[in-house]
C-alpha atoms as a PDB file:
ATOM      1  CA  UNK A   1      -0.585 -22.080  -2.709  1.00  0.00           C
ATOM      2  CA  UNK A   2      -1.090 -21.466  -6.257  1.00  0.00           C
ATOM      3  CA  UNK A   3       1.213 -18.394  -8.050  1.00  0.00           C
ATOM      4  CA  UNK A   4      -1.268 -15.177  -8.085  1.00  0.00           C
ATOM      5  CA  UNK A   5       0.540 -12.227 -10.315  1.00  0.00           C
ATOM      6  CA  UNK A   6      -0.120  -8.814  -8.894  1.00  0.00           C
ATOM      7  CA  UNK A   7       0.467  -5.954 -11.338  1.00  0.00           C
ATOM      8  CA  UNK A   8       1.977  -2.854  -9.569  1.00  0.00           C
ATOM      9  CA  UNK A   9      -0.188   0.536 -10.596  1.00  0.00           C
ATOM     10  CA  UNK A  10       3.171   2.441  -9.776  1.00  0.00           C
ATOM     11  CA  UNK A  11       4.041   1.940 -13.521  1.00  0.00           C
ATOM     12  CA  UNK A  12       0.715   2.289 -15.079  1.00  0.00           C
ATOM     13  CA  UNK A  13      -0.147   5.394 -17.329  1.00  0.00           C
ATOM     14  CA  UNK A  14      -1.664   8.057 -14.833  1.00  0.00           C
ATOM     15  CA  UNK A  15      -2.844   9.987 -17.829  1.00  0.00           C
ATOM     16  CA  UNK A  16      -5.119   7.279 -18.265  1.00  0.00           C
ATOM     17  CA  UNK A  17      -5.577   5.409 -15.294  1.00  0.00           C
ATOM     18  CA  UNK A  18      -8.912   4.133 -15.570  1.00  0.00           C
ATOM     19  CA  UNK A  19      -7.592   2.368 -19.254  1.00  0.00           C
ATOM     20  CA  UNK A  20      -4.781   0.886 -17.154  1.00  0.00           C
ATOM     21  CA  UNK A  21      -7.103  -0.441 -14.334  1.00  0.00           C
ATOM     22  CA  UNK A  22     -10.013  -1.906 -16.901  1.00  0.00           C
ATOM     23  CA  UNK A  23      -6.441  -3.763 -18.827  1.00  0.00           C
ATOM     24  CA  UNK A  24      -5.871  -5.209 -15.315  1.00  0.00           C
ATOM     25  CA  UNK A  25      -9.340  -6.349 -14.369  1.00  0.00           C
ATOM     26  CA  UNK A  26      -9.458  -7.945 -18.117  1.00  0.00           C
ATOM     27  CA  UNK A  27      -5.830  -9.856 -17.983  1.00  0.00           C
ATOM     28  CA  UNK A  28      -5.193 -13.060 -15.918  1.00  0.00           C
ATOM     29  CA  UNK A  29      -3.779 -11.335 -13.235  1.00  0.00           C
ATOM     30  CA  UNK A  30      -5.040 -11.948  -9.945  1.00  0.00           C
ATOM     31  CA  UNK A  31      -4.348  -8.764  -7.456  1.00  0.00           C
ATOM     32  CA  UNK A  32      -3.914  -4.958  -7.744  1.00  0.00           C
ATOM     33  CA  UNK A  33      -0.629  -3.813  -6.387  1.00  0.00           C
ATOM     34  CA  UNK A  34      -0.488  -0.280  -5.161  1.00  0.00           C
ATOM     35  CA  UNK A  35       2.709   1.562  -3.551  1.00  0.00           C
ATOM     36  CA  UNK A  36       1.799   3.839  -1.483  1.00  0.00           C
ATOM     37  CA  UNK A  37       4.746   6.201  -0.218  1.00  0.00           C
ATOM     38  CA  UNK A  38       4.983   9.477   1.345  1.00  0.00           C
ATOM     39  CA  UNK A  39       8.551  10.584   0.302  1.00  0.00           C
ATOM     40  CA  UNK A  40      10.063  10.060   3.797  1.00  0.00           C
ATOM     41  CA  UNK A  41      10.146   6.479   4.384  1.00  0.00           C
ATOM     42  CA  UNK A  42      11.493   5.968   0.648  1.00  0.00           C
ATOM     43  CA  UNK A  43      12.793   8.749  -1.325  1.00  0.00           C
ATOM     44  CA  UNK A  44       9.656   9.504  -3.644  1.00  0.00           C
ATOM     45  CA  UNK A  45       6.213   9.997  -3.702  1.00  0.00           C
ATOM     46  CA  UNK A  46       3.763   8.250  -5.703  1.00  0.00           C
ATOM     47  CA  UNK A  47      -0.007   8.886  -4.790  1.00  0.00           C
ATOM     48  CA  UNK A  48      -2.177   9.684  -2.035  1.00  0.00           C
ATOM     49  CA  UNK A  49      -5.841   8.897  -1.145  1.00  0.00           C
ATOM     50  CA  UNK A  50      -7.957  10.697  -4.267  1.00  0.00           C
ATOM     51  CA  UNK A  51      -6.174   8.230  -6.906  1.00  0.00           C
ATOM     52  CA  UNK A  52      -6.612   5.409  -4.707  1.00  0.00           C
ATOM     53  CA  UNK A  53     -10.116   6.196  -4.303  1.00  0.00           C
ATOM     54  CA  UNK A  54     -10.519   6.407  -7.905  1.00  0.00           C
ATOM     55  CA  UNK A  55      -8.936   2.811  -8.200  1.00  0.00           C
ATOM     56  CA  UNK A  56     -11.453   1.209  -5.846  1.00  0.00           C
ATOM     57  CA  UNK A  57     -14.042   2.723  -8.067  1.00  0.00           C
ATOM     58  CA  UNK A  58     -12.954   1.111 -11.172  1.00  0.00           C
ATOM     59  CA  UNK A  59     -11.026  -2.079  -9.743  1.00  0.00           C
ATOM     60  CA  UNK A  60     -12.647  -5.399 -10.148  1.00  0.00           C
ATOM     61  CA  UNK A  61      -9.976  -7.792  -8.494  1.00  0.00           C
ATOM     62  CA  UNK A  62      -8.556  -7.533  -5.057  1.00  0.00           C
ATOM     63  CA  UNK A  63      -6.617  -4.419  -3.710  1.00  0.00           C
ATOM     64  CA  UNK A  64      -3.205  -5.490  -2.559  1.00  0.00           C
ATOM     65  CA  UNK A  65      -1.966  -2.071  -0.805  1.00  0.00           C
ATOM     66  CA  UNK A  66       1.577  -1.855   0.240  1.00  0.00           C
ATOM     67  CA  UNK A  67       2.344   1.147   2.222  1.00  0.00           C
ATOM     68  CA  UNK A  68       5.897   2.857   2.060  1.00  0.00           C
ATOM     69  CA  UNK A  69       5.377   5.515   4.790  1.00  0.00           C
ATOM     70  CA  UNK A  70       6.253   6.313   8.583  1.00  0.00           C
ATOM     71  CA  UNK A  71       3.643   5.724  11.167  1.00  0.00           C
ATOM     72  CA  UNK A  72       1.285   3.887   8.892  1.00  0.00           C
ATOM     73  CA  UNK A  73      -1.080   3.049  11.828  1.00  0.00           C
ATOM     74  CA  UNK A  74      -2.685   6.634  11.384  1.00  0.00           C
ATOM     75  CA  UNK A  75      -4.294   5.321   7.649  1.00  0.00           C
ATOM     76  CA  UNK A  76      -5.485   1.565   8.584  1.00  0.00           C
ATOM     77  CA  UNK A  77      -9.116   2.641   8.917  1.00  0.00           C
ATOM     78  CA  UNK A  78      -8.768   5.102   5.517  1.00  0.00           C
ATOM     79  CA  UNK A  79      -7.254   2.145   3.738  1.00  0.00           C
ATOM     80  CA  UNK A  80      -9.706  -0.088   5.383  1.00  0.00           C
ATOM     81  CA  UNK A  81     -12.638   2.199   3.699  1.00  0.00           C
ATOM     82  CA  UNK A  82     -10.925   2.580   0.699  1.00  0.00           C
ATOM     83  CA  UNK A  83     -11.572  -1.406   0.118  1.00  0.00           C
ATOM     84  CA  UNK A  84      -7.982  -2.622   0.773  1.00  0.00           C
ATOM     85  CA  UNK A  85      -8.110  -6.236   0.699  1.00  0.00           C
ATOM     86  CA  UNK A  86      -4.453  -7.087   1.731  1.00  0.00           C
ATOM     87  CA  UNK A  87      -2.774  -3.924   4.138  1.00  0.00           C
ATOM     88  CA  UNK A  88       1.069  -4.448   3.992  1.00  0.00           C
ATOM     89  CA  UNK A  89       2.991  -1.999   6.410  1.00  0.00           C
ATOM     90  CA  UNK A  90       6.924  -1.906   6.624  1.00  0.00           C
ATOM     91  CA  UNK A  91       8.961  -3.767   9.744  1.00  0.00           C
ATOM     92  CA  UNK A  92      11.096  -0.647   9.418  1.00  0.00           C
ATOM     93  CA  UNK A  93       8.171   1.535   9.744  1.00  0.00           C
ATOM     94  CA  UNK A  94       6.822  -0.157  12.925  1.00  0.00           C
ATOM     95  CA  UNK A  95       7.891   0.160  16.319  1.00  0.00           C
ATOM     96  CA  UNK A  96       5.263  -1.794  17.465  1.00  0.00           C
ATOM     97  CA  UNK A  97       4.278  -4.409  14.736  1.00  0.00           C
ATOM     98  CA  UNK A  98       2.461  -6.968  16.751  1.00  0.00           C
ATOM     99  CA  UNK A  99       0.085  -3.742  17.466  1.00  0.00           C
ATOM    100  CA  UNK A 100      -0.195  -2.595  14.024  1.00  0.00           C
ATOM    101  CA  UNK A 101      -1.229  -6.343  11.989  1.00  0.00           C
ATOM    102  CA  UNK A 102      -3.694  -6.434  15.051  1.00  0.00           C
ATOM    103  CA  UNK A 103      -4.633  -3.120  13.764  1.00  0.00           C
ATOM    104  CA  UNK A 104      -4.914  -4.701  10.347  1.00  0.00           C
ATOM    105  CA  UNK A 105      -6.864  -7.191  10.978  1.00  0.00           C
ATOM    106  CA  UNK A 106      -9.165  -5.335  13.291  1.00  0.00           C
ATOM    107  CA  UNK A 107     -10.526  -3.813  10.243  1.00  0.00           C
ATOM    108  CA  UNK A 108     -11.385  -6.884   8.294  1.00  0.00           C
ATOM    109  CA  UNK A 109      -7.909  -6.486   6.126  1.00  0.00           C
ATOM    110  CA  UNK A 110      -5.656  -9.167   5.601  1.00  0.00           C
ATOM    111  CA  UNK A 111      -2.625  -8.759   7.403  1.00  0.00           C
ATOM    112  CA  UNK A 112       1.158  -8.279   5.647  1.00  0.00           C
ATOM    113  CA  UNK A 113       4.703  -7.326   6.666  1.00  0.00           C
ATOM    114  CA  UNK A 114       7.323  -5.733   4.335  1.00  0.00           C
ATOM    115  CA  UNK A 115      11.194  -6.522   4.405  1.00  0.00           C
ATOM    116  CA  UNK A 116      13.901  -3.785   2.854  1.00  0.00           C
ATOM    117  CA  UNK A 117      16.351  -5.960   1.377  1.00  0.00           C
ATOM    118  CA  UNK A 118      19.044  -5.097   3.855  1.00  0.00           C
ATOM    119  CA  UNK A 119      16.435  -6.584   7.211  1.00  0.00           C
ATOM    120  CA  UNK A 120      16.845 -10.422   7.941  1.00  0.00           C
ATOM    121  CA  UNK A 121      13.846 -12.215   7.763  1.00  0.00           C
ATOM    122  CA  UNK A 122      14.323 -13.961  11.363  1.00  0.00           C
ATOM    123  CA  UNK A 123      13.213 -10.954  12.811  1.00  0.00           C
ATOM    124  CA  UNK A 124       9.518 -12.155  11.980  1.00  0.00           C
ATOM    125  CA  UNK A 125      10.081 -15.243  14.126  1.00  0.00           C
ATOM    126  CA  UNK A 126       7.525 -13.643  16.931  1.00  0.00           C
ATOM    127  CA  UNK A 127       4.582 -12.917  14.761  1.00  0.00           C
ATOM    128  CA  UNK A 128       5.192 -15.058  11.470  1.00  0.00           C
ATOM    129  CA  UNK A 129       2.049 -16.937  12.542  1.00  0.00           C
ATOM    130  CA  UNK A 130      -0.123 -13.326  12.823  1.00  0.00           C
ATOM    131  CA  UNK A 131       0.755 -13.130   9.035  1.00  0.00           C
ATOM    132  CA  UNK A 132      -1.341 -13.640   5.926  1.00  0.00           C
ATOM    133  CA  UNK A 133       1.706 -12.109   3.597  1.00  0.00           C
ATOM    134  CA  UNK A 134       5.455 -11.465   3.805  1.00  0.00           C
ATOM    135  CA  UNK A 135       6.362  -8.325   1.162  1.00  0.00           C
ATOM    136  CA  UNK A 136       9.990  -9.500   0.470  1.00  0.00           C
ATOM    137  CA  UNK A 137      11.687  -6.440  -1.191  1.00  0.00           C
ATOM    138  CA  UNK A 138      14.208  -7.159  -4.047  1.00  0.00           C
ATOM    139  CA  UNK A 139      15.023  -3.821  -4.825  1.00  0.00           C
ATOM    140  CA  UNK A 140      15.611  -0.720  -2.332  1.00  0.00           C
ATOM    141  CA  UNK A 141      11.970   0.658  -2.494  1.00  0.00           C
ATOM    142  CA  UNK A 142      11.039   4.516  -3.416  1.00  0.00           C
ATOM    143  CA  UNK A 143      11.481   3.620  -7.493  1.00  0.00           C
ATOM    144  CA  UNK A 144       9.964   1.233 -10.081  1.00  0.00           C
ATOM    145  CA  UNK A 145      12.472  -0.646 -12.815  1.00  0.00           C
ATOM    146  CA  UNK A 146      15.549  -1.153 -10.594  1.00  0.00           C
ATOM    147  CA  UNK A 147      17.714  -4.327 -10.899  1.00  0.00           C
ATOM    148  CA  UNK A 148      16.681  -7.046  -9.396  1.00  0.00           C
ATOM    149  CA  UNK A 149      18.914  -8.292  -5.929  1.00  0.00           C
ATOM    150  CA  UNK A 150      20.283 -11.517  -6.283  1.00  0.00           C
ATOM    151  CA  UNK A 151      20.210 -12.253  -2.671  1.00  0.00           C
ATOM    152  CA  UNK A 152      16.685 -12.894  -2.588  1.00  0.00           C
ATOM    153  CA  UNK A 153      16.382 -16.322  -3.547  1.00  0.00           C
ATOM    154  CA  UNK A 154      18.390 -17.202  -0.923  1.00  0.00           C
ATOM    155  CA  UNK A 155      15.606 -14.347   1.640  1.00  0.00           C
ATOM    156  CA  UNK A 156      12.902 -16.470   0.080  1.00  0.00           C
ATOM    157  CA  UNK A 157      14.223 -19.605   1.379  1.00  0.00           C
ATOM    158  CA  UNK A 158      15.317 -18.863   4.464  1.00  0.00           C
ATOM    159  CA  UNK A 159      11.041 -17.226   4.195  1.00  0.00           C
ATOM    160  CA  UNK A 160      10.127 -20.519   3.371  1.00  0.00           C
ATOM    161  CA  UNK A 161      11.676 -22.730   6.032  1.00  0.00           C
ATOM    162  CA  UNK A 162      10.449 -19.815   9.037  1.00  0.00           C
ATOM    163  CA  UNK A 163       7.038 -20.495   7.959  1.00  0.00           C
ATOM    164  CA  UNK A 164       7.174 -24.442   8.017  1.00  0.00           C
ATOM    165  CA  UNK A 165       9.270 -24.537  11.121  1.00  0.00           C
ATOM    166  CA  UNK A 166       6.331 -22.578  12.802  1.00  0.00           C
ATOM    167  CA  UNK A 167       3.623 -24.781  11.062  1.00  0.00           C
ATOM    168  CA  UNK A 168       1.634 -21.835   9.293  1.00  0.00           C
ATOM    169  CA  UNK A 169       0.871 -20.843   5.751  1.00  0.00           C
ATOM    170  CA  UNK A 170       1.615 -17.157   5.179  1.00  0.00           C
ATOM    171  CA  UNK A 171       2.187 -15.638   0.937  1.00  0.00           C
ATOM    172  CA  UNK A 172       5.715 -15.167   0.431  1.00  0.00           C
ATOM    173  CA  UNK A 173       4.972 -12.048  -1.698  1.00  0.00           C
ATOM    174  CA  UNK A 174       8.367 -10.723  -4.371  1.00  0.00           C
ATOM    175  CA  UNK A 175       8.247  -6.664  -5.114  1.00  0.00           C
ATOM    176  CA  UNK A 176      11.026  -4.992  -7.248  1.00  0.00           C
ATOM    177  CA  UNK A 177      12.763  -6.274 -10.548  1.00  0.00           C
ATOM    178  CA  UNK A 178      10.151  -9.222 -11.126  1.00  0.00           C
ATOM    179  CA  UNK A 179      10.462 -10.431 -15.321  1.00  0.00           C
ATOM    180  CA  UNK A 180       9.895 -13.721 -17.059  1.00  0.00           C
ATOM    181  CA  UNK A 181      13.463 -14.324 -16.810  1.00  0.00           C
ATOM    182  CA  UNK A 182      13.377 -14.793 -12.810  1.00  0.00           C
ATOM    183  CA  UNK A 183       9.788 -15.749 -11.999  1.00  0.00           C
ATOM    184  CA  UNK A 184      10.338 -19.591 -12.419  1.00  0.00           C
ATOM    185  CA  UNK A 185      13.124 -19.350  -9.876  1.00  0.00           C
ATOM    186  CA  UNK A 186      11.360 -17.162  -7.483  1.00  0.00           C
ATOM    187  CA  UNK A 187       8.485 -19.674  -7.549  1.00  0.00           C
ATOM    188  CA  UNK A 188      11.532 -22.578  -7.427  1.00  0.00           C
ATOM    189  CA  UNK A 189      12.877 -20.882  -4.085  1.00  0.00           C
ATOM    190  CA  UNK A 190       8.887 -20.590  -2.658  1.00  0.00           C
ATOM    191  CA  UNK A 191       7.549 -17.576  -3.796  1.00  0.00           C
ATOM    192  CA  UNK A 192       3.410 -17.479  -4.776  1.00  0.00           C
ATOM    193  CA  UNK A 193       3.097 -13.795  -5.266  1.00  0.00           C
ATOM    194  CA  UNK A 194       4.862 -12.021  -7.936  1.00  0.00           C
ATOM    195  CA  UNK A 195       4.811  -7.744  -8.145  1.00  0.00           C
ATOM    196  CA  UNK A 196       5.530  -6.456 -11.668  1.00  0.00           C
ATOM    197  CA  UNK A 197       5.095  -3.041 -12.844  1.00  0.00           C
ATOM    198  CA  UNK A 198       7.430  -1.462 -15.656  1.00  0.00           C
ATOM    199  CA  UNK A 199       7.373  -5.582 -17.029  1.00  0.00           C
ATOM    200  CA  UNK A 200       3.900  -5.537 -17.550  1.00  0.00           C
ATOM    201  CA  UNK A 201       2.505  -2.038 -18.158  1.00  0.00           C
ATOM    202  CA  UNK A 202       6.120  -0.955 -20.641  1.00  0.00           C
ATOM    203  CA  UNK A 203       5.144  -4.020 -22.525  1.00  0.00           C
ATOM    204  CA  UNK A 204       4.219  -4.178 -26.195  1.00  0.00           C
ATOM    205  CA  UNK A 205       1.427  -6.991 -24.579  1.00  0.00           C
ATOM    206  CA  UNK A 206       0.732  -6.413 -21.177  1.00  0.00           C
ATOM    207  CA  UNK A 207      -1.636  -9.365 -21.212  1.00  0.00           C
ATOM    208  CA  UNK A 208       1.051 -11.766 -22.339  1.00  0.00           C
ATOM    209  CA  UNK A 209       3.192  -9.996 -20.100  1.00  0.00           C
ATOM    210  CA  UNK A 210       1.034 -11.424 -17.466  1.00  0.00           C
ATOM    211  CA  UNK A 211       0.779 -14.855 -18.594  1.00  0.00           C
ATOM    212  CA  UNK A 212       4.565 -15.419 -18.964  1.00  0.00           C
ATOM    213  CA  UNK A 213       5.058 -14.779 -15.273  1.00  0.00           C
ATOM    214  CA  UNK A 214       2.800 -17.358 -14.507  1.00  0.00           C
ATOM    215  CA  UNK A 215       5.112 -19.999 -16.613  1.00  0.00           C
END
């Protein structure tokens, strides 16, 4: 799969949103990323479904929607509406996750699972093949700009050989801590979508911001 660079909307200027969105539909990115949490799954709370509408309004490219929140089987058919291209729900947040990606994909979305750090990614041995993205986090999610975790590259592979060993194709998807100065090793270790929010809207050049990641 070729390397597709989703900017994350959690760092963009809220004051002027619309400015950030047009700057994303303009640059060589390739996705909208947008966080969606509800301050009890992660310990913040970033938007709800107003600003998102508002987003699908103005967004050209893809709406890759990654949902931080409990019970996230109540919003499917909101997100669904909203024009949510990928829906990404957490394996923490699911205690029936075969149920919710059928849930997904019942409403025309594609289909994508999000690991914390601390889960092992053998737990997605049962449904890895039900998949169209794995959300590996490499930071503790609830905040944009944290350090990156080191122990991801080695997540990624272990990602990598689940997928193969099950003969399917799945995006191996990196959230949290994403720069220049690690992309060309997460793409080493098997990664083909890269998150990046405080790297590419705090830059001088978001556009070159952009291209950088890509290498």
């Amino acid at each position: 799969m070729s390397l597709l660079i989703a900017p994350s909307l959690l760092a963009a200027d809220f004051a002027n949103l619309e400015r950030e969105i047009t700057l994303i539909n303009k640059s060589d990115a390739d996705w909208f990323h947008i966080d969606v949490m509800d301050g009890v799954f992660v310990p913040n709370i970033s938007f709800g479904m107003p600003v998102i509408k508002a987003i699908q309004k103005h967004a050209t490219k893809p709406l890759d929607v990654h949902l931080m929140i409990v019970d996230p089987d109540r919003y499917v058919s909101t997100f669904a509406s909203f024009g949510a291209t990928i829906l990404t729900v957490h394996y923490e947040a699911c205690t029936h996750l075969n149920r919710s990606i059928d849930n997904i994909k019942s409403k025309g979305m594609k289909a994508g699972v999000a690991l914390n750090p601390h889960t092992p990614v053998h737990l997605l041995e049962d449904c890895i093949k039900d998949l169209d993205l794995v959300c590996l986090m490499s930071v503790n999610p609830g905040f944009g700009g944290q350090k990156f975790i080191e122990n991801t590259y080695e997540k990624i592979k272990a990602l990598k050989a689940l997928i193969t060993a099950k003969n399917t194709t799945c995006h191996i998807e990196i959230d949290g801590g994403v720069t220049d100065v690690n992309a060309s090793e997460l793409v080493a270790c098997g990664a083909d979508v890269l998150v990046a929010g405080s790297y590419v809207f705090s830059a001088p050049d978001p556009h070159e911001s952009i291209r950088k990641l890509r290498g």
